[in-house]
N, C-alpha and C. Protein backbone atom coordinates (compact mmCIF):
# COMPACT_ATOMS: atom_id res chain seq x y z
N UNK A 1 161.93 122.07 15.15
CA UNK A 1 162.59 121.34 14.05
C UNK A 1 162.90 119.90 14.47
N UNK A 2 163.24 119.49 15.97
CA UNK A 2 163.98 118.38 16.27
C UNK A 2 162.61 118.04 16.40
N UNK A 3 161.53 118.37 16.75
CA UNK A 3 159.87 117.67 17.48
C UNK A 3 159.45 117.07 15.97
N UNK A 4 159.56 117.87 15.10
CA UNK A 4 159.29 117.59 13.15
C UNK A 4 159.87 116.40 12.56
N UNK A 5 161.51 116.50 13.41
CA UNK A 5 162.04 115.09 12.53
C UNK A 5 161.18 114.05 13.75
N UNK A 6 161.55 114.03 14.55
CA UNK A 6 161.21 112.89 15.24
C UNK A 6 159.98 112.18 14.75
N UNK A 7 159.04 113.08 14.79
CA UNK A 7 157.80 112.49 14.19
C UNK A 7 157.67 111.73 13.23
N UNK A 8 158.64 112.45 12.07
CA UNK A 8 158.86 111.70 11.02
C UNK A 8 159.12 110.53 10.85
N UNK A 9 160.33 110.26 11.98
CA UNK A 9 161.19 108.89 11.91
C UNK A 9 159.76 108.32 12.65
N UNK A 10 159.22 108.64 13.46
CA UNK A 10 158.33 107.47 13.99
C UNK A 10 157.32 107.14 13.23
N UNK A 11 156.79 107.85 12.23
CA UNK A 11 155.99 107.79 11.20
C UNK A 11 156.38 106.56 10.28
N UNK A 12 157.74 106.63 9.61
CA UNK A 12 158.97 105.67 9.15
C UNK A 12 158.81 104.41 9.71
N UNK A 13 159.06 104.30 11.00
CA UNK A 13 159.32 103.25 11.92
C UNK A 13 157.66 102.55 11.75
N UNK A 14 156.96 103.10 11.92
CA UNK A 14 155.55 102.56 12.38
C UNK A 14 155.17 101.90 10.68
N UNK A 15 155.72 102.64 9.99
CA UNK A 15 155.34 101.85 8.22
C UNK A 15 155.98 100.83 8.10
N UNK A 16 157.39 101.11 8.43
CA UNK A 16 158.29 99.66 8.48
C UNK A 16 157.44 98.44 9.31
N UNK A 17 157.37 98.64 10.39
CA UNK A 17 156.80 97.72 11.48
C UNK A 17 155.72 97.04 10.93
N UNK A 18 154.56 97.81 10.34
CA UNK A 18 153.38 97.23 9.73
C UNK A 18 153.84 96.25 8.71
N UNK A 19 155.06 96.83 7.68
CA UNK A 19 155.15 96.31 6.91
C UNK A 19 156.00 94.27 6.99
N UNK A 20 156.80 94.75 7.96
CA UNK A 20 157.32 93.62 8.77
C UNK A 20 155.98 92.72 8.75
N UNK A 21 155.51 93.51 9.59
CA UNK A 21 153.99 92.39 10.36
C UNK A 21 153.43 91.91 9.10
N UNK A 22 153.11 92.54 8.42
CA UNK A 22 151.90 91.86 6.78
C UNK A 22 152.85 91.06 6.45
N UNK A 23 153.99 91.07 6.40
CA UNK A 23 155.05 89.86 5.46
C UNK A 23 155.20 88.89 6.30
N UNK A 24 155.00 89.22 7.39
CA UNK A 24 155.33 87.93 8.56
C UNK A 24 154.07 87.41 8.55
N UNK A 25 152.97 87.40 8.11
CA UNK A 25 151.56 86.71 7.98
C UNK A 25 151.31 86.22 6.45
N UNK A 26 152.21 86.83 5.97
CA UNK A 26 151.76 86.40 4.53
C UNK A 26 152.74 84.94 4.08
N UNK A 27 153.84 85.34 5.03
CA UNK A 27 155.07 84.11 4.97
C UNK A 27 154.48 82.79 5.85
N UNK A 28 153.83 82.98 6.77
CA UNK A 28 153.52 81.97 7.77
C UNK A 28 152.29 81.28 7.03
N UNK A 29 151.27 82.18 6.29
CA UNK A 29 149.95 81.68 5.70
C UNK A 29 150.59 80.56 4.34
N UNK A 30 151.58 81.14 3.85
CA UNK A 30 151.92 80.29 2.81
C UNK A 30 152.73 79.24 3.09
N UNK A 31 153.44 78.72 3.83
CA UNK A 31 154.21 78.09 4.76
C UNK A 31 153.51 76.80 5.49
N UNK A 32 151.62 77.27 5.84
CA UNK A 32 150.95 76.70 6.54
C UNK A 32 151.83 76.13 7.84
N UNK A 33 151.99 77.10 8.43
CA UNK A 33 152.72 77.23 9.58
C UNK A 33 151.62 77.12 10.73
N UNK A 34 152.13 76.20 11.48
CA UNK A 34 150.85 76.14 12.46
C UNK A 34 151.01 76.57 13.69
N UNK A 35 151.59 77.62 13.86
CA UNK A 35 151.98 78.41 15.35
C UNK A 35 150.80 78.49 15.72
N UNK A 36 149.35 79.33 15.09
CA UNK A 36 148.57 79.68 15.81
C UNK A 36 146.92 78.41 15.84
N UNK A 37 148.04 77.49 15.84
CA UNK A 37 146.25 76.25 15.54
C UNK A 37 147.45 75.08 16.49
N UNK A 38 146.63 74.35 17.61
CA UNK A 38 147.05 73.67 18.34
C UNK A 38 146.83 72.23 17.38
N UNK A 39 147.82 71.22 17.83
CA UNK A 39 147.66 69.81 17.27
C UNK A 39 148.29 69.09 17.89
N UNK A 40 148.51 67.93 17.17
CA UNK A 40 148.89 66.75 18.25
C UNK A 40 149.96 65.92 17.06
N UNK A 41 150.91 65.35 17.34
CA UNK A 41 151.50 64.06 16.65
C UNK A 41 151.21 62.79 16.43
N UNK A 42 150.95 61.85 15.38
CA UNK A 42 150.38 60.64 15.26
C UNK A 42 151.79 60.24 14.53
N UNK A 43 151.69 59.07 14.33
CA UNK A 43 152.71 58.09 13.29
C UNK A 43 151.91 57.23 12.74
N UNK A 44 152.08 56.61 11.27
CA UNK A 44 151.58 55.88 10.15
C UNK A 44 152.97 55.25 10.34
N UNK A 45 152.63 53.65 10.00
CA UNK A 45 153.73 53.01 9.62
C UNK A 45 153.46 52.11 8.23
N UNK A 46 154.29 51.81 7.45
CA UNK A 46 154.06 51.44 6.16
C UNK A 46 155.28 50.62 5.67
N UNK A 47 154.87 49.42 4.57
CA UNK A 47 156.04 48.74 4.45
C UNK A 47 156.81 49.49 2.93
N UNK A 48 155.45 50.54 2.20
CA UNK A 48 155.82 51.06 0.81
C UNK A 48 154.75 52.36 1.13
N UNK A 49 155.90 53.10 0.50
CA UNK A 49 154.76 55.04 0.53
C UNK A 49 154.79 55.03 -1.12
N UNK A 50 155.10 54.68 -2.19
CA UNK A 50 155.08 55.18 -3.48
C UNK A 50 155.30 56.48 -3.77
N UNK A 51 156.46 56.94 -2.75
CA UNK A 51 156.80 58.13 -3.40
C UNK A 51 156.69 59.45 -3.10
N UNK A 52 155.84 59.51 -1.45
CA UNK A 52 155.22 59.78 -0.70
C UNK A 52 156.38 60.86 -0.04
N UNK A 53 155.94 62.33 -0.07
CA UNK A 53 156.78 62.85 0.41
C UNK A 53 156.69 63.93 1.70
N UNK A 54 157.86 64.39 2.15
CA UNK A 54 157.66 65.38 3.37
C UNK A 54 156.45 66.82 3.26
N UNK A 55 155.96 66.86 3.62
CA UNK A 55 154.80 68.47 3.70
C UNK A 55 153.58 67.79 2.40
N UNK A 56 153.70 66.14 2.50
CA UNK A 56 151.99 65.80 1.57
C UNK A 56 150.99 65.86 2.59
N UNK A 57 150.12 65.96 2.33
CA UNK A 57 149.03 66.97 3.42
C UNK A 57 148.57 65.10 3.84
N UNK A 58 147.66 65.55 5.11
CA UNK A 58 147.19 64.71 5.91
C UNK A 58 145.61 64.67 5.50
N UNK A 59 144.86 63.47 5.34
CA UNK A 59 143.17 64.07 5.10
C UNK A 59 142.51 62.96 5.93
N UNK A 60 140.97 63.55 6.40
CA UNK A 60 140.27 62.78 7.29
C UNK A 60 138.94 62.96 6.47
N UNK A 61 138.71 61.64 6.16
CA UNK A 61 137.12 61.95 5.40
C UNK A 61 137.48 62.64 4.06
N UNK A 62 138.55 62.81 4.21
CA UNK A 62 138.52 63.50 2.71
C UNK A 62 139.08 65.23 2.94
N UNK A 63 138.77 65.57 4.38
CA UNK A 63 139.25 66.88 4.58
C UNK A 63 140.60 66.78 5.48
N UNK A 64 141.00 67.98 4.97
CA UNK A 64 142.56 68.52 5.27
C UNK A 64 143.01 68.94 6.60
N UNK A 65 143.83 68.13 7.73
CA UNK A 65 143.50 67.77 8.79
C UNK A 65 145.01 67.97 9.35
N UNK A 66 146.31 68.07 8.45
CA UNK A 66 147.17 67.93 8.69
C UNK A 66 148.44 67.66 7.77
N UNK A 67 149.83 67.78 8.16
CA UNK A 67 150.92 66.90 7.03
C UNK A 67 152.28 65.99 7.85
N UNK A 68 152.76 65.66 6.33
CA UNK A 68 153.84 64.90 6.97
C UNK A 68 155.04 65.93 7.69
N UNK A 69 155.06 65.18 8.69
CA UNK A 69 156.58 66.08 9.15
C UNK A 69 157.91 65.32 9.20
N UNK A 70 157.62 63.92 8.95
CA UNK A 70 159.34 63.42 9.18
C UNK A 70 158.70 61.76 8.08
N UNK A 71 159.64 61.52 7.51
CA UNK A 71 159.36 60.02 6.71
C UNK A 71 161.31 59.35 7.05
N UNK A 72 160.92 58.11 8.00
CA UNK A 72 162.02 57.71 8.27
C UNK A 72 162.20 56.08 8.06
N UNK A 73 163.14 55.22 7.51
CA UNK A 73 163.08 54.05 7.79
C UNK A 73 163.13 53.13 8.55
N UNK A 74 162.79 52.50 9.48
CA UNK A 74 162.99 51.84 10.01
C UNK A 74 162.78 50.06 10.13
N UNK A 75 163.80 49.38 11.21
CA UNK A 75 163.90 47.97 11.03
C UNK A 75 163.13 47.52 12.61
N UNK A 76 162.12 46.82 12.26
CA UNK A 76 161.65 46.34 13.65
C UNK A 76 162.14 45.19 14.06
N UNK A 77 162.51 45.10 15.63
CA UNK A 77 163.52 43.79 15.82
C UNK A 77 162.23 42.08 15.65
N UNK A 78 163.39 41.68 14.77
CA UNK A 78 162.39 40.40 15.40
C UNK A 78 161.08 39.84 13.99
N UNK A 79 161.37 41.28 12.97
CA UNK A 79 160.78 41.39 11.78
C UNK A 79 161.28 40.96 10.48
N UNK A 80 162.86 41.49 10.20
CA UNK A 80 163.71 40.99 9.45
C UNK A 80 162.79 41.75 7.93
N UNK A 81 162.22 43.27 8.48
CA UNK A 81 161.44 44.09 7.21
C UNK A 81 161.47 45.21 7.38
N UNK A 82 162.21 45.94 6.39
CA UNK A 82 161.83 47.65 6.49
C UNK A 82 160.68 48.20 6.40
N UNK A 83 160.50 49.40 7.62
CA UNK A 83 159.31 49.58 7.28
C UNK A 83 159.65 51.26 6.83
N UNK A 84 158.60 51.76 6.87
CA UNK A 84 158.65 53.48 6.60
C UNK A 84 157.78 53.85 7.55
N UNK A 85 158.19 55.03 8.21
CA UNK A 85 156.94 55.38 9.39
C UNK A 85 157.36 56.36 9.53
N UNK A 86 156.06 57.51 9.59
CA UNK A 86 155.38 58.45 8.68
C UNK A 86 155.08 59.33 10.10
N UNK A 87 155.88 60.67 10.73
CA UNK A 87 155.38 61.49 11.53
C UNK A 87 154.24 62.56 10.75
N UNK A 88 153.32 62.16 11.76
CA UNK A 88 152.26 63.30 11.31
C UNK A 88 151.53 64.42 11.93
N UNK A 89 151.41 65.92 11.85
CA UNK A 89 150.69 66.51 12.58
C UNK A 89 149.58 66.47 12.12
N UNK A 90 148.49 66.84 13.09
CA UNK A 90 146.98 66.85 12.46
C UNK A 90 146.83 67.30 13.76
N UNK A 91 145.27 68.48 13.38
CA UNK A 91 144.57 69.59 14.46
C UNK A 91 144.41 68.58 15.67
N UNK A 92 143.95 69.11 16.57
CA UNK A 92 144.18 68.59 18.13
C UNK A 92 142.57 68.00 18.69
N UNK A 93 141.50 68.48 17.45
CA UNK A 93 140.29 67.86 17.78
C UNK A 93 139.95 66.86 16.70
N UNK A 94 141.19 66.45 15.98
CA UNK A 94 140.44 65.13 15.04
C UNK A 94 140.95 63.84 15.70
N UNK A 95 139.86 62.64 15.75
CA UNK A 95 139.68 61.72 16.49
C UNK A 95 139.87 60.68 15.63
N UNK A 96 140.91 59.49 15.77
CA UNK A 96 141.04 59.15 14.85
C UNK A 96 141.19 57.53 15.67
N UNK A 97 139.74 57.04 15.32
CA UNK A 97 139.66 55.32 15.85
C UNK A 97 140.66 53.86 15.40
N UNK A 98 140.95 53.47 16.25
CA UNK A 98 141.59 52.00 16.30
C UNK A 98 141.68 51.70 14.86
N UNK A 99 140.03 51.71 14.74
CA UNK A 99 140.12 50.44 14.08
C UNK A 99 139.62 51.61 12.31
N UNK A 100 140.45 52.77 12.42
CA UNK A 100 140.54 53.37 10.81
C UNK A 100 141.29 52.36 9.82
N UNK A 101 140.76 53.06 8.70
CA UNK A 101 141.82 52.81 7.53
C UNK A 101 142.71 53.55 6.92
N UNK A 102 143.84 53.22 6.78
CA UNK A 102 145.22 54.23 6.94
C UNK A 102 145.51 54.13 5.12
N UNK A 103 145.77 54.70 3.94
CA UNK A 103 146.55 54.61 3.01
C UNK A 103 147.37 55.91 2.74
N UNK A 104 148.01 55.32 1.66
CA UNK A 104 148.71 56.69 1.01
C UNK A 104 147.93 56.35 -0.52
N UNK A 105 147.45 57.63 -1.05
CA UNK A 105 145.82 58.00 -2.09
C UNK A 105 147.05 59.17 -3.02
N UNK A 106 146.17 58.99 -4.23
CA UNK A 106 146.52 59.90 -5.20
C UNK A 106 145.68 60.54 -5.52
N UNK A 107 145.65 62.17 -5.93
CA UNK A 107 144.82 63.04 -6.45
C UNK A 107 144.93 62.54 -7.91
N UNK A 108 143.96 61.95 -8.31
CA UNK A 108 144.04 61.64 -10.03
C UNK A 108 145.03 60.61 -10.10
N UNK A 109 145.42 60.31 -11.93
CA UNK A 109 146.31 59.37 -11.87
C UNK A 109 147.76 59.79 -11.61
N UNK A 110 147.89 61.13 -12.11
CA UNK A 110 149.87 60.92 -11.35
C UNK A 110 149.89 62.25 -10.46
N UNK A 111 149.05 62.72 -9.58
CA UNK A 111 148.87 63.98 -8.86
C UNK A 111 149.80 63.53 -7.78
N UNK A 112 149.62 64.84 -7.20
CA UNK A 112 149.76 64.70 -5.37
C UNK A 112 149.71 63.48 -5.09
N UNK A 113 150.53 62.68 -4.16
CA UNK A 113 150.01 61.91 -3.17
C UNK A 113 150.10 62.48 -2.00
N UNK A 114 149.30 61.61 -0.89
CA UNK A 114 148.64 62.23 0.36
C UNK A 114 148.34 61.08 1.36
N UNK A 115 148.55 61.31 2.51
CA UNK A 115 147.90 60.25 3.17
C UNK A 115 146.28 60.42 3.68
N UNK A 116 145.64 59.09 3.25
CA UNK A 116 144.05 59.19 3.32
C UNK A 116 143.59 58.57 4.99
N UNK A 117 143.19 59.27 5.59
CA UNK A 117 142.18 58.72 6.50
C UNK A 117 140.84 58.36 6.49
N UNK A 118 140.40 56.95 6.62
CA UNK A 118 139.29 56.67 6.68
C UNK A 118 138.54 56.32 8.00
N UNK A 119 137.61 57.22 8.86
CA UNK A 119 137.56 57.01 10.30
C UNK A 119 137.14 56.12 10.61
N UNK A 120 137.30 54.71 11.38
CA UNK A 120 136.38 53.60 12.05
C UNK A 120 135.32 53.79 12.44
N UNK A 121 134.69 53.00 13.30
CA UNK A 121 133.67 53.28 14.10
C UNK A 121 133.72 53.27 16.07
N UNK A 122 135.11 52.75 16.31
CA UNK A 122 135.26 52.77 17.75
C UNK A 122 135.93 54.26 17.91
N UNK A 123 134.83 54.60 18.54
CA UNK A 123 135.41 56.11 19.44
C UNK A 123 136.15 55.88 20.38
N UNK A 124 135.73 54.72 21.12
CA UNK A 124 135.89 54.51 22.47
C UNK A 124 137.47 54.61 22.30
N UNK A 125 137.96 54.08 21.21
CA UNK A 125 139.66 53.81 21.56
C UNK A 125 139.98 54.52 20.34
N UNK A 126 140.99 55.51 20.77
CA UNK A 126 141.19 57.01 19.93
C UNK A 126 142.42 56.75 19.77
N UNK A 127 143.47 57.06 18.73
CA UNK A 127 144.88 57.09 18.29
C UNK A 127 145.23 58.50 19.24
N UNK A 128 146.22 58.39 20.37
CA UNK A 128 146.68 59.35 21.30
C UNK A 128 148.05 59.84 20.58
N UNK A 129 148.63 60.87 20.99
CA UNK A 129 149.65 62.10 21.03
C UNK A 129 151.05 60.97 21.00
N UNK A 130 151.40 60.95 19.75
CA UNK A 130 152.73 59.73 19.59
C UNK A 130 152.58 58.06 19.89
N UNK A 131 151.08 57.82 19.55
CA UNK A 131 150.63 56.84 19.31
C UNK A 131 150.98 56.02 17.77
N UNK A 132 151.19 54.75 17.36
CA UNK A 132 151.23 54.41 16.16
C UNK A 132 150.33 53.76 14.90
N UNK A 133 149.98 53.24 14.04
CA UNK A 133 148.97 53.06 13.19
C UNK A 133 149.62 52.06 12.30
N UNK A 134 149.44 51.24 11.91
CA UNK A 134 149.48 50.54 10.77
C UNK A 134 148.82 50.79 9.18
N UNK A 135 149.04 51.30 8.19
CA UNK A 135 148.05 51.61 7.16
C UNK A 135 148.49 50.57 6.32
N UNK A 136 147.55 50.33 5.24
CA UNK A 136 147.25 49.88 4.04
C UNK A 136 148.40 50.09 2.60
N UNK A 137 149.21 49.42 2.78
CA UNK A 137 150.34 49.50 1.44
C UNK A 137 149.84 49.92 0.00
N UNK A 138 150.41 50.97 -0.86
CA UNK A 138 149.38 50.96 -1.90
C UNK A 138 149.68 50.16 -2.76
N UNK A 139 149.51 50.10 -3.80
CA UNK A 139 150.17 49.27 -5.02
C UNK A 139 150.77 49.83 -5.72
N UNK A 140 152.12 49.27 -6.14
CA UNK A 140 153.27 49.89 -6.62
C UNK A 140 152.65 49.90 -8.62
N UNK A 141 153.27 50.54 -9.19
CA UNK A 141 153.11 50.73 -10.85
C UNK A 141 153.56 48.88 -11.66
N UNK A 142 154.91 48.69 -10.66
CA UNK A 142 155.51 47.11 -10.92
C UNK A 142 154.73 45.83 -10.58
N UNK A 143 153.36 46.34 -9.49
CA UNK A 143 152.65 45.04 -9.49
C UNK A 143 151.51 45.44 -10.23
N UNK A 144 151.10 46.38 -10.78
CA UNK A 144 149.84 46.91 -11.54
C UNK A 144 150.47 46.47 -13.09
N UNK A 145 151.74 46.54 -13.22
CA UNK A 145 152.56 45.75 -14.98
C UNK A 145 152.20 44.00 -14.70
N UNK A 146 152.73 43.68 -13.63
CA UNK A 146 152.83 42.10 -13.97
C UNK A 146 151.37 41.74 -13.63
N UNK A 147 150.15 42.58 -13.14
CA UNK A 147 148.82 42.02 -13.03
C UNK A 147 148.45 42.19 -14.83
N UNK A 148 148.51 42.93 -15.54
CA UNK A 148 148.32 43.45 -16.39
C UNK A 148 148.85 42.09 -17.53
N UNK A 149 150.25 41.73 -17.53
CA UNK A 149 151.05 41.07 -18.20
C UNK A 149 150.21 39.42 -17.90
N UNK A 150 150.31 38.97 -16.48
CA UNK A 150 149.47 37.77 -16.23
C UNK A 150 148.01 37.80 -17.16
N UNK A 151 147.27 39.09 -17.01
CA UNK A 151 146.03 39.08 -17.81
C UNK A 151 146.41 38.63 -19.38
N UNK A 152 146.82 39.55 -19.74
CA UNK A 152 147.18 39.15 -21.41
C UNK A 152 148.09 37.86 -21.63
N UNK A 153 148.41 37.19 -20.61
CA UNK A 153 148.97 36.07 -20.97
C UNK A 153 147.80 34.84 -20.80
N UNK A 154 147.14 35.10 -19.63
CA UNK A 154 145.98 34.26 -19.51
C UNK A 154 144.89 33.89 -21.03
N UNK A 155 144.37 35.48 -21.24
CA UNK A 155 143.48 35.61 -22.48
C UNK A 155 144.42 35.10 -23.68
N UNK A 156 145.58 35.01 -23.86
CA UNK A 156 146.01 34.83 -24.99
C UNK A 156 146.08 33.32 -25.03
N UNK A 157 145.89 32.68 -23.68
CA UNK A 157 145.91 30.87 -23.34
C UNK A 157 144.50 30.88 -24.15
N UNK A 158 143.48 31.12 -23.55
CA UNK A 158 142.39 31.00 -23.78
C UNK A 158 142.17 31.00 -25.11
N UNK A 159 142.27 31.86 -26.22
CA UNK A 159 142.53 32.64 -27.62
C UNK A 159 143.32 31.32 -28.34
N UNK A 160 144.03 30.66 -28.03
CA UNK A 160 144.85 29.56 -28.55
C UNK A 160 144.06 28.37 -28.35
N UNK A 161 143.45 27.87 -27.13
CA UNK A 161 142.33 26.87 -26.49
C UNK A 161 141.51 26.98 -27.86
N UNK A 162 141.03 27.85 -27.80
CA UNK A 162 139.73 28.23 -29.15
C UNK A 162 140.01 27.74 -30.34
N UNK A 163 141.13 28.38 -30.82
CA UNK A 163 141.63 28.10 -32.13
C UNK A 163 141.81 26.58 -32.49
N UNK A 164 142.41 25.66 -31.19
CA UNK A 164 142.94 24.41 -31.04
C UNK A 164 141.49 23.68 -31.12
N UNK A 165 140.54 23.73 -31.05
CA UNK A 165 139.26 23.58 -30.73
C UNK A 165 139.14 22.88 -29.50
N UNK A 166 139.60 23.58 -28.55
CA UNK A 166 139.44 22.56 -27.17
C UNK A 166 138.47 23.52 -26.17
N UNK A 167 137.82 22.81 -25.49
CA UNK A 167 136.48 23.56 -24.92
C UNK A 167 135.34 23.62 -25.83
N UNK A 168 133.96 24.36 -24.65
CA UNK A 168 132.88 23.72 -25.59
C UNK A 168 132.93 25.12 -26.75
N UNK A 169 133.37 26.59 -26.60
CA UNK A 169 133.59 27.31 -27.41
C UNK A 169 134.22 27.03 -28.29
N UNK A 170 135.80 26.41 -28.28
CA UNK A 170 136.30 25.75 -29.86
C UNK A 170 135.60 24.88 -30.24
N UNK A 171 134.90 24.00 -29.60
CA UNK A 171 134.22 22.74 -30.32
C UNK A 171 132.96 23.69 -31.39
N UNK A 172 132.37 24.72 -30.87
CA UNK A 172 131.02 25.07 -31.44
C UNK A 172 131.77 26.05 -32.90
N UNK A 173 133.08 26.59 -32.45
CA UNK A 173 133.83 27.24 -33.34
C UNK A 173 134.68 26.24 -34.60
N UNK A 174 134.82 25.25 -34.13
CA UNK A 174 135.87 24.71 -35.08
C UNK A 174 134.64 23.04 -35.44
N UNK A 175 134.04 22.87 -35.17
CA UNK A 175 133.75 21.41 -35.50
C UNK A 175 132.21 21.54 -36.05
N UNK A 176 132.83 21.36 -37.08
CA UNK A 176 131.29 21.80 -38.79
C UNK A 176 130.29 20.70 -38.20
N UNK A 177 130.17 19.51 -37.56
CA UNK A 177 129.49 18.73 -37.11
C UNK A 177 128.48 19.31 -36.41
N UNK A 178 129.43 19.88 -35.13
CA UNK A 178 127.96 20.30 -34.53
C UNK A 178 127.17 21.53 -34.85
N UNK A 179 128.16 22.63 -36.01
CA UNK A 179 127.06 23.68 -36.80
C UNK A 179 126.24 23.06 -37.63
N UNK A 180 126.52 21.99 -37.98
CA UNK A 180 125.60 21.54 -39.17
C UNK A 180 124.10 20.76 -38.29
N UNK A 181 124.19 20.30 -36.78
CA UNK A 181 123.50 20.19 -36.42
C UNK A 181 122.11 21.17 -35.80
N UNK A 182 122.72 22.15 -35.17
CA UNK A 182 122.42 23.23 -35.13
C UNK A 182 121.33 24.16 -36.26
N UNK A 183 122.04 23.72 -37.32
CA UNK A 183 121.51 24.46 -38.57
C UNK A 183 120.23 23.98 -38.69
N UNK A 184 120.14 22.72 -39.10
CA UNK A 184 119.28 21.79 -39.36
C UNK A 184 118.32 21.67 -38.84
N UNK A 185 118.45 21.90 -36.75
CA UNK A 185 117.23 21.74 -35.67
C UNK A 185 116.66 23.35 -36.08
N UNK A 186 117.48 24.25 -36.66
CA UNK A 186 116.88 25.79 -37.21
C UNK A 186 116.22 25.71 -38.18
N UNK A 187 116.34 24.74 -39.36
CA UNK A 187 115.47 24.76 -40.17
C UNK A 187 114.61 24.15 -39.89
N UNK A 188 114.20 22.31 -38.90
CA UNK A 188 113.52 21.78 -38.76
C UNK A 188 112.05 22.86 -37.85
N UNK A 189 112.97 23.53 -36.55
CA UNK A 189 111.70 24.74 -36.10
C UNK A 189 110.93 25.47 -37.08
N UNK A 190 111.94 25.66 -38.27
CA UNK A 190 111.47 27.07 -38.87
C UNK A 190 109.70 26.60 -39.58
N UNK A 191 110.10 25.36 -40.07
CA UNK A 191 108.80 24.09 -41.02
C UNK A 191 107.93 23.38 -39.70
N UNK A 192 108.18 23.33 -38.63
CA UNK A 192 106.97 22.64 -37.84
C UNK A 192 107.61 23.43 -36.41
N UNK A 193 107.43 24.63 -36.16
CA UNK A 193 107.27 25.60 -34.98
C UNK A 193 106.68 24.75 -34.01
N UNK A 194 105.52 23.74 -34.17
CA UNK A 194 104.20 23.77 -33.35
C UNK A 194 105.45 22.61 -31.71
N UNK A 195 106.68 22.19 -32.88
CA UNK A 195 107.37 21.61 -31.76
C UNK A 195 108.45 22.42 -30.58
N UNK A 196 108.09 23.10 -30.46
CA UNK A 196 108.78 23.91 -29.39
C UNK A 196 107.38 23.85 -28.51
N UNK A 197 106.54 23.31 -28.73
CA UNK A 197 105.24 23.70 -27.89
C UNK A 197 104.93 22.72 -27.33
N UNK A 198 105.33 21.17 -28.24
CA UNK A 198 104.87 20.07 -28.04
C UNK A 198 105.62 19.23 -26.73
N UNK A 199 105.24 18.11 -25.86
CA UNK A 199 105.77 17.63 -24.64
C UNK A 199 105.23 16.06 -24.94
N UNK A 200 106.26 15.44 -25.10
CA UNK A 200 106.25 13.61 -24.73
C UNK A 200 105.31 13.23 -23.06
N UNK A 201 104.21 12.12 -23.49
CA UNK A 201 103.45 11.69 -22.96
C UNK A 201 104.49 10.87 -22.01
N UNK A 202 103.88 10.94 -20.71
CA UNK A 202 104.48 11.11 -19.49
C UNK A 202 103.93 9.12 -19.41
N UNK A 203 104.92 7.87 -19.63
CA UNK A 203 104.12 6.78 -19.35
C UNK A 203 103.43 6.74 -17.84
N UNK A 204 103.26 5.96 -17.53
CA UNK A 204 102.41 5.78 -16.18
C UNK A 204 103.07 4.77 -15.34
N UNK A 205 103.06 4.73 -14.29
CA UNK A 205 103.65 3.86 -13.88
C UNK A 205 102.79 2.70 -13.83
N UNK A 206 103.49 1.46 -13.60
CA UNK A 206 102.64 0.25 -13.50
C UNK A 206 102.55 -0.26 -12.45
């Protein structure tokens, strides 16, 4: 009877245990917990992230290489400018040259953001284990309004130029003179064509 329970409970115990274990893999897989994949630490530094937040994934080429682990501000002496600089893990065999291009990229227009790696071409000199980077600032929504606002203020200069008849477009738009000239060399082609063909005798020199 006591050999019967025992079994039992270890039967118990051994379901529990499994069951432990599957939840402890299913928690770590979703988590993207990287206990069992070796990597290394890099830093991005930046004067603007747009918004850019803790666990936005890391990409190289476009593939998924890593994330943020710490976004902190900082003042460099001697700069008199905040910057933002960006701890990052990424796997322990991606190689990431001098002379890359560093941004922070959006999936679509208001998706995910992410930081983008674009790899250089010097191998020779590799971003090392708490090494730093400089990337590419993106453009904020506030300078994409006043590029936008300068445009339609420009074209609307232009649009007024016209109307005013100033330039050779208002002149051809507003001044009946030179349509009426125009008109006229159209009708004169239309009655003797043969002069679009014809060429003034070249004098000679003397």
């Amino acid at each position: 009877m006591l050999f019967g329970r025992t079994k039992v409970e270890l039967k118990v115990g051994l379901f529990v245990f499994l069951g432990l274990s599957i939840l402890a893999v299913f928690v770590l897989s979703i988590g993207s917990f990287k206990t069992w994949t070796s990597g290394k630490t890099v830093n991005f530094v930046f004067h603007f992230v747009n918004g850019l937040k803790l666990g936005a994934p890391v990409r190289y080429a476009g593939v998924d290489v890593g994330e943020i682990k710490s976004i902190s501000l900082i003042a460099p002496e001697g700069e008199g400018k905040i910057k933002v600089k960006l701890v990052c893990w990424v796997k322990k065999d991606v190689q990431i040259p001098l002379d890359s291009v560093i941004w922070v990229n959006t999936l679509g227009l208001l998706g995910e953001k992410y930081v983008e790696i674009i790899p250089g071409k010097n191998f020779a000199s590799v971003l090392a284990e708490n090494d730093e980077l400089c990337g590419m600032d993106p453009i904020s929504m506030q300078e994409v309004t006043d590029m936008a606002n300068r445009l339609v203020h420009n074209v609307d200069d232009v649009i007024l130029k016209i109307k005013n008849g100033e330039g050779t477009v208002g002149k051809l738009l507003n001044d009946d003179s030179i349509y009426n000239e125009i008109e006229a060399l159209v009708k004169d082609l239309r009655k003797h064509p043969w002069k679009l063909f014809w060429k003034t005798k070249e004098k000679k020199d003397k």
